[in-house]
C-alpha atoms as a PDB file:
ATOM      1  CA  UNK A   1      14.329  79.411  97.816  1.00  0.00           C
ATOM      2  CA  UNK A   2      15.049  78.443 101.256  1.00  0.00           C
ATOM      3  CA  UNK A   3      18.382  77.397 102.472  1.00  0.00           C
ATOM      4  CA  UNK A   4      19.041  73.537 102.538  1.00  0.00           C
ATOM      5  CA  UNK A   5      18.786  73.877 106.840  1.00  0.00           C
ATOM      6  CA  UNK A   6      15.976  75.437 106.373  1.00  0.00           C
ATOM      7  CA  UNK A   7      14.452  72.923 104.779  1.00  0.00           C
ATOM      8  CA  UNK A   8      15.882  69.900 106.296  1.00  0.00           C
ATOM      9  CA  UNK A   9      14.823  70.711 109.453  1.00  0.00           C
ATOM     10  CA  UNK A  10      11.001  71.662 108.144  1.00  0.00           C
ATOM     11  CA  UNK A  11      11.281  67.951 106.777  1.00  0.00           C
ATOM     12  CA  UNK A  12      12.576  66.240 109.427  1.00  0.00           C
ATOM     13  CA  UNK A  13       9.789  68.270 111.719  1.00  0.00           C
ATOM     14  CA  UNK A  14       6.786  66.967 109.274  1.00  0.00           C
ATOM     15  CA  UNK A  15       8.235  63.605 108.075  1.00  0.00           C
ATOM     16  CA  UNK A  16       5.908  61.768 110.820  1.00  0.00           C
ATOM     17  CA  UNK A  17       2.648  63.860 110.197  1.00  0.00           C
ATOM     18  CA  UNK A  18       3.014  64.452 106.294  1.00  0.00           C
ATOM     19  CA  UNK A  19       5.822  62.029 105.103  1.00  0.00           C
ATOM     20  CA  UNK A  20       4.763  62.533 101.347  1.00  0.00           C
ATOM     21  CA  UNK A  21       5.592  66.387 102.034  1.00  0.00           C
ATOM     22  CA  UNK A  22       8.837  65.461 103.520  1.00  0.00           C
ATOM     23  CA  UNK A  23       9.880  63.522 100.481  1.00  0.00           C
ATOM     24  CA  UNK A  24       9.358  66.290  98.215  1.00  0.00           C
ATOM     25  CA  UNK A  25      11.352  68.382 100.393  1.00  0.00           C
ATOM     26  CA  UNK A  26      14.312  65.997 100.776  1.00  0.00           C
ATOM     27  CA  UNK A  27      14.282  65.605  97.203  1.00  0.00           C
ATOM     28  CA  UNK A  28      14.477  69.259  96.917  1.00  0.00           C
ATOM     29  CA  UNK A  29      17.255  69.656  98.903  1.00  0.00           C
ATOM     30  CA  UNK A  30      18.866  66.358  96.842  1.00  0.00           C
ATOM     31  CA  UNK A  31      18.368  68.335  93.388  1.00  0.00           C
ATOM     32  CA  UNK A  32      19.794  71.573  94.936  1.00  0.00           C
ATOM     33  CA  UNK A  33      23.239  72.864  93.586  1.00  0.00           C
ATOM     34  CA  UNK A  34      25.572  73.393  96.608  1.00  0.00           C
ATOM     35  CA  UNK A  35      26.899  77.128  96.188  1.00  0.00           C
ATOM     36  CA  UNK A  36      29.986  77.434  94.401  1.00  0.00           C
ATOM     37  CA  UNK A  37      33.378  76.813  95.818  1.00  0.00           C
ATOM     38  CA  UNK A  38      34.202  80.216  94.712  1.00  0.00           C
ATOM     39  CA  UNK A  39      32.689  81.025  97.777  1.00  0.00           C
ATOM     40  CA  UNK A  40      32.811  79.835 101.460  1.00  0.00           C
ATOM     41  CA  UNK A  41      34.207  76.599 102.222  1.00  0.00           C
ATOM     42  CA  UNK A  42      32.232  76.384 105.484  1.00  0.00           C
ATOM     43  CA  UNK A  43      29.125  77.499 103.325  1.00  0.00           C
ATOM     44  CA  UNK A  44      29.781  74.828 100.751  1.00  0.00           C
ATOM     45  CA  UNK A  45      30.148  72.158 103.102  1.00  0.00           C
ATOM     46  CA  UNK A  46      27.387  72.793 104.648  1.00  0.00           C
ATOM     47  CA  UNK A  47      25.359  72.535 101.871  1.00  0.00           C
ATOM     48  CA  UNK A  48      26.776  69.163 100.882  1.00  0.00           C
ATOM     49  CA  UNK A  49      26.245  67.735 104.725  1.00  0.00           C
ATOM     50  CA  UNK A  50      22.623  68.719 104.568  1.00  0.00           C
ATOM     51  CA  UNK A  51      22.516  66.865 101.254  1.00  0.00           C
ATOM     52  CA  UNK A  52      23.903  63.729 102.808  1.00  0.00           C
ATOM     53  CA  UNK A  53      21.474  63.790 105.573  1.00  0.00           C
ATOM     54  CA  UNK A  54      18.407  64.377 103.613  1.00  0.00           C
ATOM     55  CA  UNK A  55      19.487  61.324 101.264  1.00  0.00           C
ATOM     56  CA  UNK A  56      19.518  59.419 104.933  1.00  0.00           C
ATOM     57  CA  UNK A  57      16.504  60.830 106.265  1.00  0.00           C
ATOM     58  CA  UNK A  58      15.153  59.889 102.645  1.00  0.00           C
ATOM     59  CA  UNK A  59      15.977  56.161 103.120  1.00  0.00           C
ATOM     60  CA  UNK A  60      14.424  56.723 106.608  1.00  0.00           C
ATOM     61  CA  UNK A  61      11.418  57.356 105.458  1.00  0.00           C
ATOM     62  CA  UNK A  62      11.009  55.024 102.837  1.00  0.00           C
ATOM     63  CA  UNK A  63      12.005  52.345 105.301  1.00  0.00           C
ATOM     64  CA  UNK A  64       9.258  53.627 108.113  1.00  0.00           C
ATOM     65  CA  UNK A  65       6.874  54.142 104.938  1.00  0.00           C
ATOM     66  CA  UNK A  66       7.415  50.782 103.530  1.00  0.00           C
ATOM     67  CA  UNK A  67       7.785  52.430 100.027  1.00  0.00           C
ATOM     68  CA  UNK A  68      10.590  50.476  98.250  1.00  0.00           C
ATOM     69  CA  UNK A  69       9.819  51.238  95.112  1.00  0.00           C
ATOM     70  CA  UNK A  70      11.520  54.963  96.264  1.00  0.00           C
ATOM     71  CA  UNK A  71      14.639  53.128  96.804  1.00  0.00           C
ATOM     72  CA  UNK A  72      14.669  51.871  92.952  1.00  0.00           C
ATOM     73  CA  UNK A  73      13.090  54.901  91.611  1.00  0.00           C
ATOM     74  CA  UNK A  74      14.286  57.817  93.707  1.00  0.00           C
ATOM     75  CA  UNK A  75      17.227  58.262  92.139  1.00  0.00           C
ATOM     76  CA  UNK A  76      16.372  57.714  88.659  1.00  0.00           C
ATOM     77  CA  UNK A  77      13.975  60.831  88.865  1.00  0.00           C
ATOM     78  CA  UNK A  78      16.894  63.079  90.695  1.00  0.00           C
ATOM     79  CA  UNK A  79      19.206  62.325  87.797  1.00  0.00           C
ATOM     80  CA  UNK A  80      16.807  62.283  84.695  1.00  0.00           C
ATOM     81  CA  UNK A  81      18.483  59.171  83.820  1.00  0.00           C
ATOM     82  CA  UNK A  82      16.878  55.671  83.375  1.00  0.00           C
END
């Protein structure tokens, strides 16, 4: 799997042109484990900031896509939980 800035920016370079590809890959990088703290901090929080921005950039694109049903169901499907 790619890193989460790998990703992000693919999504953020495709969320005008193919914005129901660009969800799926925010929501990838949302359901991603952030490596372990046994390793690098710097790695870590890295991980977690590009987590934060996709959930943004998420919002951002339900907003432009006038989808808000994503905003009530997005997070539902992330967790598993109803």
């Amino acid at each position: 799997m790619a890193n989460t800035g790998d990703l992000l920016k693919e999504a953020q370079s495709i969320a005008s042109t193919s914005p129901q590809r660009a969800e799926v890959i925010y929501k990838e990088i949302l359901g991603a484990n952030a490596p372990s703290s046994t390793g690098s901090p710097e790695v870590h929080e890295q991980a977690v900031r590009n987590q934060e921005i996709a959930l943004v950039k998420l919002g951002e694109l339900y907003r432009d896509q006038k989808y808000a049903s994503g905003f009530v169901s997005g997070p539902h499907r992330l967790t598993g939980s109803c």
